[in-house]
N, C-alpha and C. Protein backbone atom coordinates (compact mmCIF):
# COMPACT_ATOMS: atom_id res chain seq x y z
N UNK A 1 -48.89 1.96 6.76
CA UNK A 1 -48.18 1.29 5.70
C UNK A 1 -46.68 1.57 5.84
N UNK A 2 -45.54 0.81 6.08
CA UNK A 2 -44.67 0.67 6.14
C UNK A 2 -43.67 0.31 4.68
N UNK A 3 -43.25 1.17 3.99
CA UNK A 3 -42.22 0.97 3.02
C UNK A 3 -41.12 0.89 3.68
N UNK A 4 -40.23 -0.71 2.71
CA UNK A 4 -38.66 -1.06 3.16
C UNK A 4 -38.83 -1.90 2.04
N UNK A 5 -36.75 -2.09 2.08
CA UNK A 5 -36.22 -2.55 1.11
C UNK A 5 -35.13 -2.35 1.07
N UNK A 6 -34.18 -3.26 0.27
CA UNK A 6 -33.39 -3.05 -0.25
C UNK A 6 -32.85 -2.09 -1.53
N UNK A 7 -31.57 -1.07 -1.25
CA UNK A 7 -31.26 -0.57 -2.70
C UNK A 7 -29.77 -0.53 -2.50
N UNK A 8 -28.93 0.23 -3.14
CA UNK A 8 -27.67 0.54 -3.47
C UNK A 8 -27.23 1.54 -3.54
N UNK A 9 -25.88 1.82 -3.00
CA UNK A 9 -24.92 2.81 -4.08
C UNK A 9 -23.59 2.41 -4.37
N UNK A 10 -23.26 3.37 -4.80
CA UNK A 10 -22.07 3.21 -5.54
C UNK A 10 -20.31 3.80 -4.71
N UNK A 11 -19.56 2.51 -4.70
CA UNK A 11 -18.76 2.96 -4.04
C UNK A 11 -17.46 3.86 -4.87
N UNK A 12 -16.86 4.61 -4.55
CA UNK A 12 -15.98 5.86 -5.15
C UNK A 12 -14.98 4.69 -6.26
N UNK A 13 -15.25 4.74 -7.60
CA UNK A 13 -13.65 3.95 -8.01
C UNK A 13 -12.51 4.15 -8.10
N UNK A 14 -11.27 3.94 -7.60
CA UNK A 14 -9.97 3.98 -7.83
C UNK A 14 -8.95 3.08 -8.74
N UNK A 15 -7.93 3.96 -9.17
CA UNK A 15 -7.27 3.28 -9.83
C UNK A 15 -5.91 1.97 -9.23
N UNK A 16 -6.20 0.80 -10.22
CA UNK A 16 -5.43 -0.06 -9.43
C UNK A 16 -3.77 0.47 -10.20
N UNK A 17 -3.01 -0.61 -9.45
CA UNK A 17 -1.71 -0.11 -9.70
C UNK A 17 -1.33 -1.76 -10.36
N UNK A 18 -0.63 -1.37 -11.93
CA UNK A 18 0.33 -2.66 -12.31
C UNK A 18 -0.74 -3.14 -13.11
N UNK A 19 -0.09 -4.58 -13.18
CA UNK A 19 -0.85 -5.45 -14.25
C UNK A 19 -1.86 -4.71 -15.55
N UNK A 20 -2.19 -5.57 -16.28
CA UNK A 20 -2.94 -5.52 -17.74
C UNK A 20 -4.38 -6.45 -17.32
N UNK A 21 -4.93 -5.69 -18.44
CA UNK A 21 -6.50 -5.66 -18.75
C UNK A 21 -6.48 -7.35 -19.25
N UNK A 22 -7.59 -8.75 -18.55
CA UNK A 22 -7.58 -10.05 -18.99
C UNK A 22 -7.85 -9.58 -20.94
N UNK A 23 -8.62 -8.72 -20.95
CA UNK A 23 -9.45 -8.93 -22.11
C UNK A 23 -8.44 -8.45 -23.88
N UNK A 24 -8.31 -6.97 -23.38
CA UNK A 24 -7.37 -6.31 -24.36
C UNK A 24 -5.77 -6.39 -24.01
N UNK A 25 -5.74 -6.78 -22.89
CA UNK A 25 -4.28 -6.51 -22.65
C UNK A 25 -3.70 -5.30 -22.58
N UNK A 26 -4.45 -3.97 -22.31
CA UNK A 26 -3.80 -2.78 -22.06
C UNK A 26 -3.35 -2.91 -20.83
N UNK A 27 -1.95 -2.08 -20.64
CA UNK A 27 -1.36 -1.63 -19.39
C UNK A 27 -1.92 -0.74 -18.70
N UNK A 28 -1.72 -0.95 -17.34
CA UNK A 28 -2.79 0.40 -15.98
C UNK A 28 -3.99 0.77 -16.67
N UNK A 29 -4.66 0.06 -17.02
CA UNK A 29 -6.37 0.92 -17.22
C UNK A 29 -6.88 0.47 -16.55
N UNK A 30 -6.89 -0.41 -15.19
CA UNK A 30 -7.60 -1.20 -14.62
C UNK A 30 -8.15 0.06 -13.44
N UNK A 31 -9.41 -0.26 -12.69
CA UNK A 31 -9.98 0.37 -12.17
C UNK A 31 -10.95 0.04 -11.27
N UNK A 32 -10.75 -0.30 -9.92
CA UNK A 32 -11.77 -1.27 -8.45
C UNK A 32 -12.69 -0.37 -8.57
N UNK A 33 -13.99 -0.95 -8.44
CA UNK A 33 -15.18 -0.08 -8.29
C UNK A 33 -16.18 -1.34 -7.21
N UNK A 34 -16.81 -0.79 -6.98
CA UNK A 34 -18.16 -1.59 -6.38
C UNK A 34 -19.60 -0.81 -5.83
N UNK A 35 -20.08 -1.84 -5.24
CA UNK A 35 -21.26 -0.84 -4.42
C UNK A 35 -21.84 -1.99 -3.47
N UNK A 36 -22.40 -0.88 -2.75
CA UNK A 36 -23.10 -1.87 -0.91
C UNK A 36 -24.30 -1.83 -1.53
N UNK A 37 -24.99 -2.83 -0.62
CA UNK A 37 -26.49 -3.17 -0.87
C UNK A 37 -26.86 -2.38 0.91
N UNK A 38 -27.79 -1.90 0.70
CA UNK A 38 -28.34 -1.61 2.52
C UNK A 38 -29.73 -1.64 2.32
N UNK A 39 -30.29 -1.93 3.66
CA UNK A 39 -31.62 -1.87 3.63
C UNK A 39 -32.08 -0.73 4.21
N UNK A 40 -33.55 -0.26 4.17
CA UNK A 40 -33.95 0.74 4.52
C UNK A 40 -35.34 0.80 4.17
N UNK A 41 -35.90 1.42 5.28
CA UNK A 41 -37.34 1.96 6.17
C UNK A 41 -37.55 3.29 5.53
N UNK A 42 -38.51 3.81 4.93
CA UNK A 42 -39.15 4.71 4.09
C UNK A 42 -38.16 5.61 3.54
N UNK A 43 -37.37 5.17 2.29
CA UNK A 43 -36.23 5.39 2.10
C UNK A 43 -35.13 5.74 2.95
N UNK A 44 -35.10 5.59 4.08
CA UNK A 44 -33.56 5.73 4.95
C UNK A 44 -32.96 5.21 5.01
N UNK A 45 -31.91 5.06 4.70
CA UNK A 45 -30.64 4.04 5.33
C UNK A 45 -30.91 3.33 6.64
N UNK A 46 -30.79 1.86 6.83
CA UNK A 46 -30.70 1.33 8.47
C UNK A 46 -29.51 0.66 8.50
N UNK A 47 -28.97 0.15 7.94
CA UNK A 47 -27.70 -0.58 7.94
C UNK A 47 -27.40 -1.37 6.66
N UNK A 48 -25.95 -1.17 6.15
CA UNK A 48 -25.44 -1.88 5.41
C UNK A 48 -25.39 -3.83 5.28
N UNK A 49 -26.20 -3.78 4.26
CA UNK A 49 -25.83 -5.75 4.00
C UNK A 49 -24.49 -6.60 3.16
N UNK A 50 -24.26 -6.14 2.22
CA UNK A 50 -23.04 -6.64 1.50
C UNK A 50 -22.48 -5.81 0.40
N UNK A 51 -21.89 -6.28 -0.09
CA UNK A 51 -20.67 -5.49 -1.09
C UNK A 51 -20.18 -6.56 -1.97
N UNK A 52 -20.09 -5.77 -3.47
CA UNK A 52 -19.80 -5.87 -4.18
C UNK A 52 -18.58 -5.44 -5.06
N UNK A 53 -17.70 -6.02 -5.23
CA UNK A 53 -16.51 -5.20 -5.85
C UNK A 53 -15.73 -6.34 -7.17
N UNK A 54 -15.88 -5.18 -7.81
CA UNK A 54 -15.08 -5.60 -9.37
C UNK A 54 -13.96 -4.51 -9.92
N UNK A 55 -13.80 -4.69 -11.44
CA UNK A 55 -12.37 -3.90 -11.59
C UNK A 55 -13.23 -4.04 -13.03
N UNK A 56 -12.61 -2.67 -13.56
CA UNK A 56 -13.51 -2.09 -15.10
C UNK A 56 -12.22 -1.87 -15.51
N UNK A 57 -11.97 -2.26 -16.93
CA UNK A 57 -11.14 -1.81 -17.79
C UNK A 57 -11.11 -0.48 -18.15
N UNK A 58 -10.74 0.63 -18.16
CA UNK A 58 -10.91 1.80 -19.20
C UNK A 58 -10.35 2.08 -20.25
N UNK A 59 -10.25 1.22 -20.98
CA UNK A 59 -10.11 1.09 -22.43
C UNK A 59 -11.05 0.11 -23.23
N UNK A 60 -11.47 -0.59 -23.07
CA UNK A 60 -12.51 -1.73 -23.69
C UNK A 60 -13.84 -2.18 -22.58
N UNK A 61 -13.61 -1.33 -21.32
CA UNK A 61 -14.76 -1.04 -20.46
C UNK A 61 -15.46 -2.75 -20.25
N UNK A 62 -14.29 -4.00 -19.62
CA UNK A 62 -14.81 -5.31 -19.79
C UNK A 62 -15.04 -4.64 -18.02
N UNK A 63 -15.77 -5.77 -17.41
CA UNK A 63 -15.69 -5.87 -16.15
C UNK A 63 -15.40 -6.98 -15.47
N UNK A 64 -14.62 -7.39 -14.83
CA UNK A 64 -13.46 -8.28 -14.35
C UNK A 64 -13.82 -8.61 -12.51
N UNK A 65 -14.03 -9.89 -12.05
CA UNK A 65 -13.81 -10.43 -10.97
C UNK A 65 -12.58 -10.60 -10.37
N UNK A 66 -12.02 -10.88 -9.15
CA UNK A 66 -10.73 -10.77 -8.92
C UNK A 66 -10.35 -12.31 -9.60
N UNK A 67 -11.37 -13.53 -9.52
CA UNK A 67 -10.52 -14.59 -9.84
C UNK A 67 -10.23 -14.41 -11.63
N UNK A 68 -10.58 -13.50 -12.09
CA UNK A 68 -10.58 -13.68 -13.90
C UNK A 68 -9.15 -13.12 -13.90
N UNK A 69 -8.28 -12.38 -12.88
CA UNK A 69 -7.02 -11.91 -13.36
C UNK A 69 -5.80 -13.32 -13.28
N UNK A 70 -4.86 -12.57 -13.94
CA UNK A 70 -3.81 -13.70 -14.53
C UNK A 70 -2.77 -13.19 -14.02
N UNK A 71 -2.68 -11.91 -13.58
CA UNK A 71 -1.28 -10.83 -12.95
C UNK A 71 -1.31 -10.80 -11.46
N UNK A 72 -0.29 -11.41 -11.02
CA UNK A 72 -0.37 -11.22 -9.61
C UNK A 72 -0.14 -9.94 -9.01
N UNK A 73 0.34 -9.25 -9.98
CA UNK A 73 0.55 -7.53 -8.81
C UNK A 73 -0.92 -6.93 -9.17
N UNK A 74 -2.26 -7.40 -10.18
CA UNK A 74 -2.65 -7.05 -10.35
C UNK A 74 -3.91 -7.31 -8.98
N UNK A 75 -3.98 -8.97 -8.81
CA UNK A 75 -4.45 -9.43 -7.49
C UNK A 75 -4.55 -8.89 -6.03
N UNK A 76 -2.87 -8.73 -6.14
CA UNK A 76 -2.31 -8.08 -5.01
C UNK A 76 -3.12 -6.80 -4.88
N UNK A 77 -2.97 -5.96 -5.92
CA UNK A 77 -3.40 -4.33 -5.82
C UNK A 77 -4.67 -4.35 -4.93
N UNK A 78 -5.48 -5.25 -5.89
CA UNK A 78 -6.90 -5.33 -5.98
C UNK A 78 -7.31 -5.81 -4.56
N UNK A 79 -6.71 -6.63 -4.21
CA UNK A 79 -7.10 -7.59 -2.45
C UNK A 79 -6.88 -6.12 -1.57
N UNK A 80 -5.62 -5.20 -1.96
CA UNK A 80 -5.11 -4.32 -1.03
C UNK A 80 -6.26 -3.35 -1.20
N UNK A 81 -6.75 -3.09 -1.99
CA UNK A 81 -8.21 -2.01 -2.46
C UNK A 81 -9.57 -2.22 -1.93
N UNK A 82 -9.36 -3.77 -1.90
CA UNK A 82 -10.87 -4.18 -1.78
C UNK A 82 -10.71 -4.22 0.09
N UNK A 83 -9.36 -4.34 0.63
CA UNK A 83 -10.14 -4.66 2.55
C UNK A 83 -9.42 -3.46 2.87
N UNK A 84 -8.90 -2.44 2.35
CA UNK A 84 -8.39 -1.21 2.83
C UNK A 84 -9.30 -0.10 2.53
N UNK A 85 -9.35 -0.26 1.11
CA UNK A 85 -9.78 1.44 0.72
C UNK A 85 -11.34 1.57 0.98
N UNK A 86 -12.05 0.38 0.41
CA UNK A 86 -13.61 0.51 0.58
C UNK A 86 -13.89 0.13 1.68
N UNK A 87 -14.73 0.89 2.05
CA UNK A 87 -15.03 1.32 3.23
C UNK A 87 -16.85 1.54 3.27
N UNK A 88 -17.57 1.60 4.47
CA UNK A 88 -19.08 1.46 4.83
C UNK A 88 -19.22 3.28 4.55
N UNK A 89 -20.08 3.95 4.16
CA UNK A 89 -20.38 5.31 3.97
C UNK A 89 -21.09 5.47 5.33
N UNK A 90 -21.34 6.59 5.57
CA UNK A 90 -21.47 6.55 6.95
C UNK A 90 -23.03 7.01 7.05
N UNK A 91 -23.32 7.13 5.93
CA UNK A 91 -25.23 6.84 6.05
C UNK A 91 -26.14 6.14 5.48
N UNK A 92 -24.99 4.97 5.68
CA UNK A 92 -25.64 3.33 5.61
C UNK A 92 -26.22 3.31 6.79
N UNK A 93 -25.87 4.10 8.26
CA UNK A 93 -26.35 3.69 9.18
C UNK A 93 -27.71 5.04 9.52
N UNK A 94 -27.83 6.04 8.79
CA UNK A 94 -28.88 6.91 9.06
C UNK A 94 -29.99 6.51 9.77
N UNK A 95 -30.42 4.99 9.26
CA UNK A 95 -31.71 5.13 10.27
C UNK A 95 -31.63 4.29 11.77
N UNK A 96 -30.39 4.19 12.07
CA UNK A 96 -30.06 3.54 13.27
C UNK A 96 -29.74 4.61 13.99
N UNK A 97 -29.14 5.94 13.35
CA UNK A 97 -28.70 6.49 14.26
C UNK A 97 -29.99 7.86 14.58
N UNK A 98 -31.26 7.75 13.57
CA UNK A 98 -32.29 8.35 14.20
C UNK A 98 -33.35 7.70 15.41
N UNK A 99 -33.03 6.40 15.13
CA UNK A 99 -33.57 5.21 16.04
C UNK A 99 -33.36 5.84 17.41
N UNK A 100 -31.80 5.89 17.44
CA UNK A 100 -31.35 6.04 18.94
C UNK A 100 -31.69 7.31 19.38
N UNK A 101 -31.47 8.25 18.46
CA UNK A 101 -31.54 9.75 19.01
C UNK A 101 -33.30 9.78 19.33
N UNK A 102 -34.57 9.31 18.56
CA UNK A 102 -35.73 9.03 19.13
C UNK A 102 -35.86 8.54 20.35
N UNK A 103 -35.47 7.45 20.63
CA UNK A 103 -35.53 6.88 21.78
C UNK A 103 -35.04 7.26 23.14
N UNK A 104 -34.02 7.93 22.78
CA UNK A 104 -33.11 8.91 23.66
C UNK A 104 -33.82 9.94 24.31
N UNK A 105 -34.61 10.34 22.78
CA UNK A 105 -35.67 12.12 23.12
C UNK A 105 -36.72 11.40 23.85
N UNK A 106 -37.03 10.19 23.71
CA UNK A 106 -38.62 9.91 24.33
C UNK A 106 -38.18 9.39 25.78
N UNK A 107 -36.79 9.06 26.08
CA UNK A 107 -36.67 8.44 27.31
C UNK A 107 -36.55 9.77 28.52
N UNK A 108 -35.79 10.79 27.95
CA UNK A 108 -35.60 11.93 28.66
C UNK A 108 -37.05 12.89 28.36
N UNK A 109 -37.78 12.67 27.81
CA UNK A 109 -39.03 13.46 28.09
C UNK A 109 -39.17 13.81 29.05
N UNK A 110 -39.87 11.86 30.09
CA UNK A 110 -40.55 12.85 31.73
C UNK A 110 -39.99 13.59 32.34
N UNK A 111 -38.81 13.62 31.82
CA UNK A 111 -37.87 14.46 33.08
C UNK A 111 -37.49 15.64 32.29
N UNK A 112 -38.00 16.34 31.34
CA UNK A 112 -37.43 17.68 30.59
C UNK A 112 -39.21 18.03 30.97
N UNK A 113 -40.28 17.47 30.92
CA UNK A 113 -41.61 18.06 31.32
C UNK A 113 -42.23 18.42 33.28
N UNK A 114 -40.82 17.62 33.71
CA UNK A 114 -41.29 18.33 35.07
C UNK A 114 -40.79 19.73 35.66
């Protein structure tokens, strides 16, 4: 029996810089957050599928798409956050990289048993 699937985590949030909240209009409470979707073989990580990223108010806690903003430095921040800072965790790839190291151990066998 083979368990897989899809799950998630959560990527680190940072604070954006500039612009106001669409909802309350507070200044700098804005805040990029997201999370990857990956799939995975009896709970392991095999590789990352997509990403998700939004921006949370911390003051009235709305949650915001990039097209719902009205502030362009707020856009700006946010575009600069979303293809710079977030980034793949690096055991999205866990079960690719036991894949190889298996295959590796089973290829060098005959020759570690003679």
């Amino acid at each position: 029996m083979i368990i897989f699937g899809t799950n998630s985590s959560t990527i680190h949030p940072e604070k954006l810089d500039g612009g106001s909240c669409p909802f309350c209009k507070t200044k700098n409470q804005m805040w990029i957050q997201g999370y990857r979707k990956y799939f995975h073989v009896f709970w392991i990580p095999c590789f990352p599928l997509w990403r998700k990223v939004y921006s949370v108010c911390s003051h009235c806690k709305g949650v915001f798409e990039k097209q719902e903003f009205q502030s362009k430095e707020l856009i700006t921040s946010f575009e600069y956050f979303e293809n710079n800072k977030i980034k793949i965790p690096w055991y999205h790839f866990t079960g690719i990289i036991l894949f190889v190291v298996l295959i590796t151990f089973i290829s060098f066998l005959p020759i570690l048993t003679k």
